[in-house]
Protein backbone atom coordinates (compact mmCIF):
# COMPACT_ATOMS: atom_id res chain seq x y z
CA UNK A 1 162.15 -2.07 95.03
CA UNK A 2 165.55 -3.65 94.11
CA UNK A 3 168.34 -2.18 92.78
CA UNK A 4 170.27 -4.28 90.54
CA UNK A 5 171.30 -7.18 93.05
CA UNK A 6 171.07 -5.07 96.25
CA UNK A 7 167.98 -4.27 98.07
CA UNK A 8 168.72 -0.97 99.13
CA UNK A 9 165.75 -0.26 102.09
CA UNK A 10 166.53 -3.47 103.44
CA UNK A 11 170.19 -3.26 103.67
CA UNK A 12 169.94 0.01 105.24
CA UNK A 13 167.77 -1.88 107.65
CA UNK A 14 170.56 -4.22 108.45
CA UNK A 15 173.35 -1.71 108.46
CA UNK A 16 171.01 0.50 111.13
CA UNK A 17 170.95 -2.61 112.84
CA UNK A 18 174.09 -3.41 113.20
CA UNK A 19 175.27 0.10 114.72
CA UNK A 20 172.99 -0.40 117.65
CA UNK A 21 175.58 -3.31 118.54
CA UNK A 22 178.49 -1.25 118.76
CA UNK A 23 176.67 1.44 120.33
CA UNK A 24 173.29 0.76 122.51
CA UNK A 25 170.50 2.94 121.63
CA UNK A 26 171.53 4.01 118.40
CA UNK A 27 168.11 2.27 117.67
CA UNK A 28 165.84 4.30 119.14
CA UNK A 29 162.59 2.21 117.30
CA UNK A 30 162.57 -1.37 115.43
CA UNK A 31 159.11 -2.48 114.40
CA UNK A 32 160.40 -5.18 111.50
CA UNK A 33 160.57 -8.83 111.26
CA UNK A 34 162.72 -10.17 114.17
CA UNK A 35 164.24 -13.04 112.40
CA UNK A 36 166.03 -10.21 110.78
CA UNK A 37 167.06 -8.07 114.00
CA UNK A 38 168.10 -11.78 115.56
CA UNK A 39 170.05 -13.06 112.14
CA UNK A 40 171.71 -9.34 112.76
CA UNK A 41 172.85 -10.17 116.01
CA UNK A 42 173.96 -13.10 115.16
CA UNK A 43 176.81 -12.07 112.57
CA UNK A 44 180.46 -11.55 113.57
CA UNK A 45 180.67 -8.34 115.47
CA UNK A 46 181.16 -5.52 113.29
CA UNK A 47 183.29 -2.95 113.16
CA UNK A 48 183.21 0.92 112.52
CA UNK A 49 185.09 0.83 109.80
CA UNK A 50 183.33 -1.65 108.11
CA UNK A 51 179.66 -0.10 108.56
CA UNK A 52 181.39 3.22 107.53
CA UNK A 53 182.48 1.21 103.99
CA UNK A 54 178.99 -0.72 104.10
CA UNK A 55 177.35 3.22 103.91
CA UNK A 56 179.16 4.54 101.23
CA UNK A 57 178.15 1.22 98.92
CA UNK A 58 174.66 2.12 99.70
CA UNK A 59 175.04 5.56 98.94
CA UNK A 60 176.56 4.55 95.59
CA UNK A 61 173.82 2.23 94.77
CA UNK A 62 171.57 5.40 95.07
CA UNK A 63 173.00 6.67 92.48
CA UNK A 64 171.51 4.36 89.98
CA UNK A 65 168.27 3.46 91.94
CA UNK A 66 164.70 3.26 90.52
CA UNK A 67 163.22 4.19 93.73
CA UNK A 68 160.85 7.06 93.93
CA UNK A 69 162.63 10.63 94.75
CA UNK A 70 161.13 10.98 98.02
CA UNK A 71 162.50 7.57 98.85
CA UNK A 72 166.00 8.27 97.63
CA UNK A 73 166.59 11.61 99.61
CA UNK A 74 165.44 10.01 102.80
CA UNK A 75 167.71 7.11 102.05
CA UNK A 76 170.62 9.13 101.09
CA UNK A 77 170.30 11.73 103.90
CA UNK A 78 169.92 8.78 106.50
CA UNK A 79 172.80 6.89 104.90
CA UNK A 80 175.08 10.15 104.94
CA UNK A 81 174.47 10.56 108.95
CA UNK A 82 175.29 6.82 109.53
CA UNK A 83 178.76 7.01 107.28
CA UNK A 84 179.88 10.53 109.66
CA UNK A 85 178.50 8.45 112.97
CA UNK A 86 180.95 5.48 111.92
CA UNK A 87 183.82 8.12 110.68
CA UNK A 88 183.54 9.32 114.29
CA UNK A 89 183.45 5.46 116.13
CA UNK A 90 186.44 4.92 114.50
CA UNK A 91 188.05 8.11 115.95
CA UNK A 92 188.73 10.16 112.97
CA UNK A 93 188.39 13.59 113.42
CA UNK A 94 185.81 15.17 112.38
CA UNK A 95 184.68 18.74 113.31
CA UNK A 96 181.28 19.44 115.47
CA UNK A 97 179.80 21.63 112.76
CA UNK A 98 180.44 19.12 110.09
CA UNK A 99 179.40 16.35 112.27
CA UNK A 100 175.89 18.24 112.92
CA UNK A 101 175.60 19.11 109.47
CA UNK A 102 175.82 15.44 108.28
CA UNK A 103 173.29 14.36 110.70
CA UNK A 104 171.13 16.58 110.15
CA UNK A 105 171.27 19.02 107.38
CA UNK A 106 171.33 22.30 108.99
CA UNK A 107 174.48 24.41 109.94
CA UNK A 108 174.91 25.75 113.18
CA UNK A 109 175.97 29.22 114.60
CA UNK A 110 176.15 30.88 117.96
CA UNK A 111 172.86 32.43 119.08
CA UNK A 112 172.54 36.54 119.18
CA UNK A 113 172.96 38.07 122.81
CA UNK A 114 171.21 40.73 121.80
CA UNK A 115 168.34 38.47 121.44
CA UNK A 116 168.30 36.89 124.53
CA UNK A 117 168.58 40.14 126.21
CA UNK A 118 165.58 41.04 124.74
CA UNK A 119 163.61 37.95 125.80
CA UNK A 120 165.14 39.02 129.13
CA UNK A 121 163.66 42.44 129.06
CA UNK A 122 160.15 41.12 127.90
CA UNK A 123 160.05 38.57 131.22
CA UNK A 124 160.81 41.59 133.35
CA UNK A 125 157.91 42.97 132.81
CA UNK A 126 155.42 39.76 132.91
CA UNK A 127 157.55 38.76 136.42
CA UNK A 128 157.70 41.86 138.24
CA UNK A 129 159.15 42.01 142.12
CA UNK A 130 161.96 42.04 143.91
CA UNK A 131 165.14 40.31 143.44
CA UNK A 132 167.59 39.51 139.97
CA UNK A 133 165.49 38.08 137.37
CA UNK A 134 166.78 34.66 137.10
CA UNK A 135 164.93 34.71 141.06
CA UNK A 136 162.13 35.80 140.01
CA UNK A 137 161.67 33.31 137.19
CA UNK A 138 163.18 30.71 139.73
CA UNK A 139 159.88 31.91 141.73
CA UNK A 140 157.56 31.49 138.66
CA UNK A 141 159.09 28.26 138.06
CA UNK A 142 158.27 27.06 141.81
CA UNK A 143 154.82 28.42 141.58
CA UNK A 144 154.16 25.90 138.71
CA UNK A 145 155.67 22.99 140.18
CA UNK A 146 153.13 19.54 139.65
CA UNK A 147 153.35 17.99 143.13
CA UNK A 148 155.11 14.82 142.71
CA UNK A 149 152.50 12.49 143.60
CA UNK A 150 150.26 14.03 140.77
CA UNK A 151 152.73 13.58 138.36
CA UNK A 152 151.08 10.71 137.17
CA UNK A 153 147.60 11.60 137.23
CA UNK A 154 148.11 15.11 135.32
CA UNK A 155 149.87 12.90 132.40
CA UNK A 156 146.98 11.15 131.99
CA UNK A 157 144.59 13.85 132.01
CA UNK A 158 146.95 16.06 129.65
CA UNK A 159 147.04 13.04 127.65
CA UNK A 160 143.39 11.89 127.01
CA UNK A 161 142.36 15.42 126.48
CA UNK A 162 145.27 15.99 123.75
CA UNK A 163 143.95 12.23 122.12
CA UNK A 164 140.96 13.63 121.54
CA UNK A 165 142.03 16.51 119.49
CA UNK A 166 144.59 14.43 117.69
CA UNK A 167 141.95 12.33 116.90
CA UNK A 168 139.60 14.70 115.69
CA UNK A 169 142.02 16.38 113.41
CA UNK A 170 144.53 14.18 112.70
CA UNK A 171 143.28 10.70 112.55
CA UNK A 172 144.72 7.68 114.63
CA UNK A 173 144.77 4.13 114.10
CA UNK A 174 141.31 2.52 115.96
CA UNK A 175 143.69 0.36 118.27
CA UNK A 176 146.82 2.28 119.84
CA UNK A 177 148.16 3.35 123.59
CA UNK A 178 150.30 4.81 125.09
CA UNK A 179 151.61 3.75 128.11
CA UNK A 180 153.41 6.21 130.58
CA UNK A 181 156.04 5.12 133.38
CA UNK A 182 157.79 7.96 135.78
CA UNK A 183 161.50 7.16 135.61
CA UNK A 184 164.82 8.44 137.43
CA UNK A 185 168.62 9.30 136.11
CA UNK A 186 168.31 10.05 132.71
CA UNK A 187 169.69 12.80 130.96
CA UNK A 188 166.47 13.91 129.34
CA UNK A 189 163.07 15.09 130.61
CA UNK A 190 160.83 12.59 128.60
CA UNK A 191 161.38 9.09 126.01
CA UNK A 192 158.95 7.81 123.47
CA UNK A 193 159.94 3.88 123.13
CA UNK A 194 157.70 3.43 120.21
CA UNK A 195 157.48 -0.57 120.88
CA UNK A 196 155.16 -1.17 117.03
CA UNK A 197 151.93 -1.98 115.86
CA UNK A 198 150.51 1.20 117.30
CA UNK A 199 151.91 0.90 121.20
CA UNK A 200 153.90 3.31 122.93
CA UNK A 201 155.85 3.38 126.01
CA UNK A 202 156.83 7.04 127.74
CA UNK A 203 159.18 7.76 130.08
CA UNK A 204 158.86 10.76 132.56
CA UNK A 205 162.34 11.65 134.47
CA UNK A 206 161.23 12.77 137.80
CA UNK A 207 164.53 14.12 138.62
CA UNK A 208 163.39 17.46 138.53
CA UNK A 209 160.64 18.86 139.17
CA UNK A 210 157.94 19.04 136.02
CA UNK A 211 155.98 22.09 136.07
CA UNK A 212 152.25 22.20 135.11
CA UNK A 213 152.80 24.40 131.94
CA UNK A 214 155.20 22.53 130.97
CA UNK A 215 153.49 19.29 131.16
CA UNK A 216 151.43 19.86 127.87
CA UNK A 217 154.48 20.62 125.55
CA UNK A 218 155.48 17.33 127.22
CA UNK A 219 152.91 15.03 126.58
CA UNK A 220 152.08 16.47 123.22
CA UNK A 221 156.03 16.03 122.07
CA UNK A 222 155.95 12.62 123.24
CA UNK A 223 152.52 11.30 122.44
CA UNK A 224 149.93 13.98 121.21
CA UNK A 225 150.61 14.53 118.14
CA UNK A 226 153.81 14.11 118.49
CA UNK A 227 156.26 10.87 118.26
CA UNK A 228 154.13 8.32 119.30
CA UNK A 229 151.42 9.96 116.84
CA UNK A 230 153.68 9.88 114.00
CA UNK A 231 155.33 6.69 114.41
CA UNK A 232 151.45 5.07 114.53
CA UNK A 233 150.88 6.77 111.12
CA UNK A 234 154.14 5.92 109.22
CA UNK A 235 153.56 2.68 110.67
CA UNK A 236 150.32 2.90 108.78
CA UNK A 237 150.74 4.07 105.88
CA UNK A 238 154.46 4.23 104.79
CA UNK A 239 154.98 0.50 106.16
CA UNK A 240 151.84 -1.41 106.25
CA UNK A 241 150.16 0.08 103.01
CA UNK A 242 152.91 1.42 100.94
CA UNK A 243 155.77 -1.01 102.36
CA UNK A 244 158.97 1.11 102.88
CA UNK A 245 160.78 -1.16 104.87
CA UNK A 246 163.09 1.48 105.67
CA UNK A 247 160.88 3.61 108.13
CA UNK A 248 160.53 -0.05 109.97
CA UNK A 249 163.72 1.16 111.73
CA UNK A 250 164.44 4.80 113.65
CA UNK A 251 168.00 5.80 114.26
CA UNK A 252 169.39 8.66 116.48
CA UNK A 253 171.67 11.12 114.53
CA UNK A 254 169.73 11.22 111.33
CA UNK A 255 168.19 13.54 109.61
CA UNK A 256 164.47 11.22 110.88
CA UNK A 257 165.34 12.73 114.31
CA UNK A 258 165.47 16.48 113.05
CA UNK A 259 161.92 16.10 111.60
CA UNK A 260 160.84 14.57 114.46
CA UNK A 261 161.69 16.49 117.19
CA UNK A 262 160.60 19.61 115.42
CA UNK A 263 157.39 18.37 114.80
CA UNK A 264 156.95 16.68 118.58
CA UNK A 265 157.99 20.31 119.73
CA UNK A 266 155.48 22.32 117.79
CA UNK A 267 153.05 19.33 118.58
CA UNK A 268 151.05 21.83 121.14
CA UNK A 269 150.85 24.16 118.72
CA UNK A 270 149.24 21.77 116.11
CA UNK A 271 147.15 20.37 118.52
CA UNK A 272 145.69 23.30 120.13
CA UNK A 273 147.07 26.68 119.12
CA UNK A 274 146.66 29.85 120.71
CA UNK A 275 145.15 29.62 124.19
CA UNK A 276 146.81 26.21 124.94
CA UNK A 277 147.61 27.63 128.36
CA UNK A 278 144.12 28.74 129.88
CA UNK A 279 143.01 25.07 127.99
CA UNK A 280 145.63 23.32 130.05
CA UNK A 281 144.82 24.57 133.27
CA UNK A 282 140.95 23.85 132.30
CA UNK A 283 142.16 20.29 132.17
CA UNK A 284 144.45 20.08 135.41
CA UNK A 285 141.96 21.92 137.58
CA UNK A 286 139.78 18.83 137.67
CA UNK A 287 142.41 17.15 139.57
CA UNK A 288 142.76 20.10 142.30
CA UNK A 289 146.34 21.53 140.30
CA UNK A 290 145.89 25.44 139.56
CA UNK A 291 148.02 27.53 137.81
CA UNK A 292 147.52 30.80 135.92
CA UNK A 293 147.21 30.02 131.99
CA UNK A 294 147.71 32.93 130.53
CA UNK A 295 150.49 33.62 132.34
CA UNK A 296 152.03 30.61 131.65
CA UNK A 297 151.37 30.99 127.64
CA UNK A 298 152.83 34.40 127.66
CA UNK A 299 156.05 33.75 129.77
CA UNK A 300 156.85 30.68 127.13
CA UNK A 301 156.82 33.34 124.14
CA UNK A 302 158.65 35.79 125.80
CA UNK A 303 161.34 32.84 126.84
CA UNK A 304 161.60 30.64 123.67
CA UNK A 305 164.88 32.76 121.73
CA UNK A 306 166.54 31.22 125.15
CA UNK A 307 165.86 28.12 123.54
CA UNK A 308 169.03 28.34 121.59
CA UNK A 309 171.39 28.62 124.33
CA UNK A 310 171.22 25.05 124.89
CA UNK A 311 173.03 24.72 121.62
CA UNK A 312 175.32 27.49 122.42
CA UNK A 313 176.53 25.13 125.40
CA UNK A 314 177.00 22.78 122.87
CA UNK A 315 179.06 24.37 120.33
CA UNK A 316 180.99 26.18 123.49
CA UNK A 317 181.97 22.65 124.24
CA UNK A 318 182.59 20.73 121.50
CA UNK A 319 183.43 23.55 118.79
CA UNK A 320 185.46 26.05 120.82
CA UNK A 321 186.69 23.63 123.54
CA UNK A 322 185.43 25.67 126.29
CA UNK A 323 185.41 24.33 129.65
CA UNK A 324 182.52 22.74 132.01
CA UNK A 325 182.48 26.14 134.08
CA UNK A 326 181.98 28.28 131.43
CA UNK A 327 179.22 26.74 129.94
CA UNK A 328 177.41 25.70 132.87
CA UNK A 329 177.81 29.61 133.55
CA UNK A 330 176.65 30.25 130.26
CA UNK A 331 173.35 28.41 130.54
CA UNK A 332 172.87 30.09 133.70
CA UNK A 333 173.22 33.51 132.57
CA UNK A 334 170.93 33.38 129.69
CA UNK A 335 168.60 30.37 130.16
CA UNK A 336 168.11 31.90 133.63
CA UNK A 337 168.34 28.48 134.82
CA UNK A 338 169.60 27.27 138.65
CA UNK A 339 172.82 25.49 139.14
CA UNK A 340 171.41 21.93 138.88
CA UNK A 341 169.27 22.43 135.78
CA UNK A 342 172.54 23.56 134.12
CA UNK A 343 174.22 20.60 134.87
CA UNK A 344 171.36 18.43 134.04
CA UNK A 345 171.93 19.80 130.74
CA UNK A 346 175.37 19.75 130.42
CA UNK A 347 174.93 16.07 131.09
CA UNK A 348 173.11 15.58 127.52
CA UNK A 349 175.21 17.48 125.94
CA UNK A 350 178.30 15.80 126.85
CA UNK A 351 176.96 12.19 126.72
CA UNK A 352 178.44 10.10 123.92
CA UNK A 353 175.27 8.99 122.11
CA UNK A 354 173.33 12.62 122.70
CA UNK A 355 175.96 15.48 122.32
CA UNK A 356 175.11 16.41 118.78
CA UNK A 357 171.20 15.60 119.52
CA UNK A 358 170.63 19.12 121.00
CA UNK A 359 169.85 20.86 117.80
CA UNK A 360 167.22 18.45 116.44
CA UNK A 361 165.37 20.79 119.43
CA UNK A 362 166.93 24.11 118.23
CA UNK A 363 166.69 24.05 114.21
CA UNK A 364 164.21 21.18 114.49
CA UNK A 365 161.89 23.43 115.77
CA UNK A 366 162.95 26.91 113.89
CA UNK A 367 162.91 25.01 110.97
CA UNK A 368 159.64 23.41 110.77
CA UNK A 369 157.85 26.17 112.59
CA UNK A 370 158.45 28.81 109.33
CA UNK A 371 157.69 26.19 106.83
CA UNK A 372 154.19 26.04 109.16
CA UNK A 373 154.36 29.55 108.60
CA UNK A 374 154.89 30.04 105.34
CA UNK A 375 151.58 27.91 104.55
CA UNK A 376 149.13 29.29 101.83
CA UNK A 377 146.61 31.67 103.79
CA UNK A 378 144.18 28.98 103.23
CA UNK A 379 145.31 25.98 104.66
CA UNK A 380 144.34 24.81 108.05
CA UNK A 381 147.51 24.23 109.92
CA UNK A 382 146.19 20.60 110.14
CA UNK A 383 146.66 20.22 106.80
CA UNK A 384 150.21 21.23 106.72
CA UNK A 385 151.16 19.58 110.14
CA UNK A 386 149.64 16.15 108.50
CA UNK A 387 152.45 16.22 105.69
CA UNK A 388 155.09 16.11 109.00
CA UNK A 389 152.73 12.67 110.55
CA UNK A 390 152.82 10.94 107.33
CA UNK A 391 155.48 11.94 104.43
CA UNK A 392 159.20 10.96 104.82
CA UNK A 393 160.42 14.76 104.73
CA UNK A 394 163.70 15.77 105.29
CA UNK A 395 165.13 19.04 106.23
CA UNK A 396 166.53 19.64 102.94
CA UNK A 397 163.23 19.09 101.25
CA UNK A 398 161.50 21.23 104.19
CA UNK A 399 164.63 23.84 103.23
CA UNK A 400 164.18 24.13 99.23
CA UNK A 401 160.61 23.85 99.96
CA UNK A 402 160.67 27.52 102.18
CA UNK A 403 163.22 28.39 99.34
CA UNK A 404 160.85 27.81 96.67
């Protein structure tokens, strides 16, 4: 659909394009024509100023659009993230909460200590013993360990058994894959490099250890029905049959990613509910691996509020200017994390590309997991989750929606 002389999904195409030159990796998925990613790298370099100018034209142009309404508030929420991210290459200042808030329409606030002392008390009683209770989770945490040399082997396990389901109640194109590589220093735990036409490639960081209950969450964020899941059926349906040229390209820092890692996150949950723990450890004790499932499944409840520390850390740093120490202290006291997994954070949250990114996990997740909710009493989770895999929502639609 055109708008007067400018093409508005296809220039946003171009203008996503063009920020992956000045900053590597700002396209996390391309899946359009090449001639136009090549003809993209072949113009003049550009510069942030310019794409910062080149977004606000677009965003007037919306103004007067005939595209639908769904179309238009991706567009415009997408187009709103990319004019802050080139605000901030150029090095004007602009404030962590507002930067957050144009990337990805949620505000920000310190967690509750009161809360995370309660998650605290509720693990002291499922990890009884001797010893502080950050030990005693440490312990827990040991006892789950994957051995490294089944790393790969449990992936695939987790991951056929979680197709299946998907499958079954979500729907997948006849031919996709995924395939899964075990990778060292990166700042995150696992990477969907959607690669088009229904292929996926997924890194696992074996930097730390991966623990068996945690390898389900994993495999259903990244694959199961999670982002290589709904790339294959936007791919589908929004590209191939409907012809949005704009969901041909992903882009970190957008609103796309808060949707996306919300639903990835909450994939487990869509896939297999209640008793996901007892049916993962059905699954890995075919390959020898044992670990206690109901355990596992009741220990992640009682720990998830410390899921918002991590974005604590990050407003400590970048909002309140508090130092490394602090936070990595910080992380430790309430995550109940060791040493190194602190600093393994603290190394996402202070890389250039990644230090906002945090709270696609934090509200991503809080958001999209009362809208779930708040579904009619008579509709299948499925049937809810679906909208996530195929509509181009945006938090501010998934917002007015609870609102409504």
């Amino acid at each position: 659909m055109v708008s007067g002389a400018v093409d508005i999904p296809l220039e946003y195409v171009r203008l996503g394009l063009r920020f992956d030159r000045l900053e590597e990796g700002f396209v996390d998925a391309y899946t359009g024509d090449r001639r136009l990613r090549a003809a993209v790298a072949d113009e003049p370099a550009p510069t942030p100023l310019g794409l910062r100018d080149q977004a606000r034209g677009l965003l007037h142009e919306l103004d007067s659009t005939d595209l639908a309404a769904d179309r238009v508030a991706h567009l415009r929420g997408q187009l709103t993230a990319l004019e802050c991210t080139a605000r901030t290459m150029a090095g004007e200042p602009v404030g962590y909460r507002e930067e957050v808030r144009a990337y990805f329409q949620v505000d920000v606030e310190l967690g509750d200590p009161a809360g995370y002392a309660a998650a605290h008390a509720e693990l002291e009683e499922l990890l009884p013993g001797s010893g502080t209770l950050a030990e005693r989770y440490a312990v827990h945490r040991r006892r789950e360990e994957c051995p490294p040399a089944s790393l790969e082997s449990a992936v695939h396990a987790l991951s056929s058994a979680l197709r299946d389901r998907v499958r079954t109640s979500y729907g997948l194109p006849e031919a996709e894959t995924v395939a899964y590589e075990v990778v060292t220093d990166k700042p995150w735990s696992g990477f969907n490099y959607y690669e088009g036409a229904f292929r996926s490639r997924v890194a696992i960081n074996a930097d730390l250890p991966h623990r068996m209950s945690q390898l389900p969450h994993l495999v259903a964020h990244e694959s199961y029905p999670g982002h290589h899941t709904e790339h294959c059926r936007k791919e589908l349906g929004l590209v191939r049959r409907e012809d949005h040229v704009e969901h041909t390209v992903f882009l970190v820092n957008t609103p796309e990613c808060l949707m996306a890692e919300g639903l990835a996150d909450l994939g487990l949950e869509a896939a297999v509910g209640a008793g996901w723990g007892p049916w993962a450890a059905e699954v890995l004790a075919d390959l020898g691996l044992r670990f206690d499932g109901e355990l596992a499944e009741r220990v992640a409840a009682a720990a998830a509020p410390l899921n918002r520390v991590r974005q604590d850390a990050a407003i400590m740093l970048h909002d309140q200017g508090a130092g490394s120490d602090a936070v990595t202290a910080h992380l430790q006291r309430w995550s109940l994390v060791s040493h190194d997994r602190a600093v393994q954070q603290l190394r996402f949250l202070t890389h250039p590309l990644w230090r906002a990114y945090i709270t696609t996990y934090v509200e991503g997740y809080d958001l999209l997991a009362r809208w779930l909710g708040a579904r009619p009493a008579d509709q299948p989770v499925a049937d809810r989750f679906l909208r996530l895999l195929d509509e181009p929502l945006t938090p501010g639609r998934i917002t007015a929606e609870l609102a409504g």
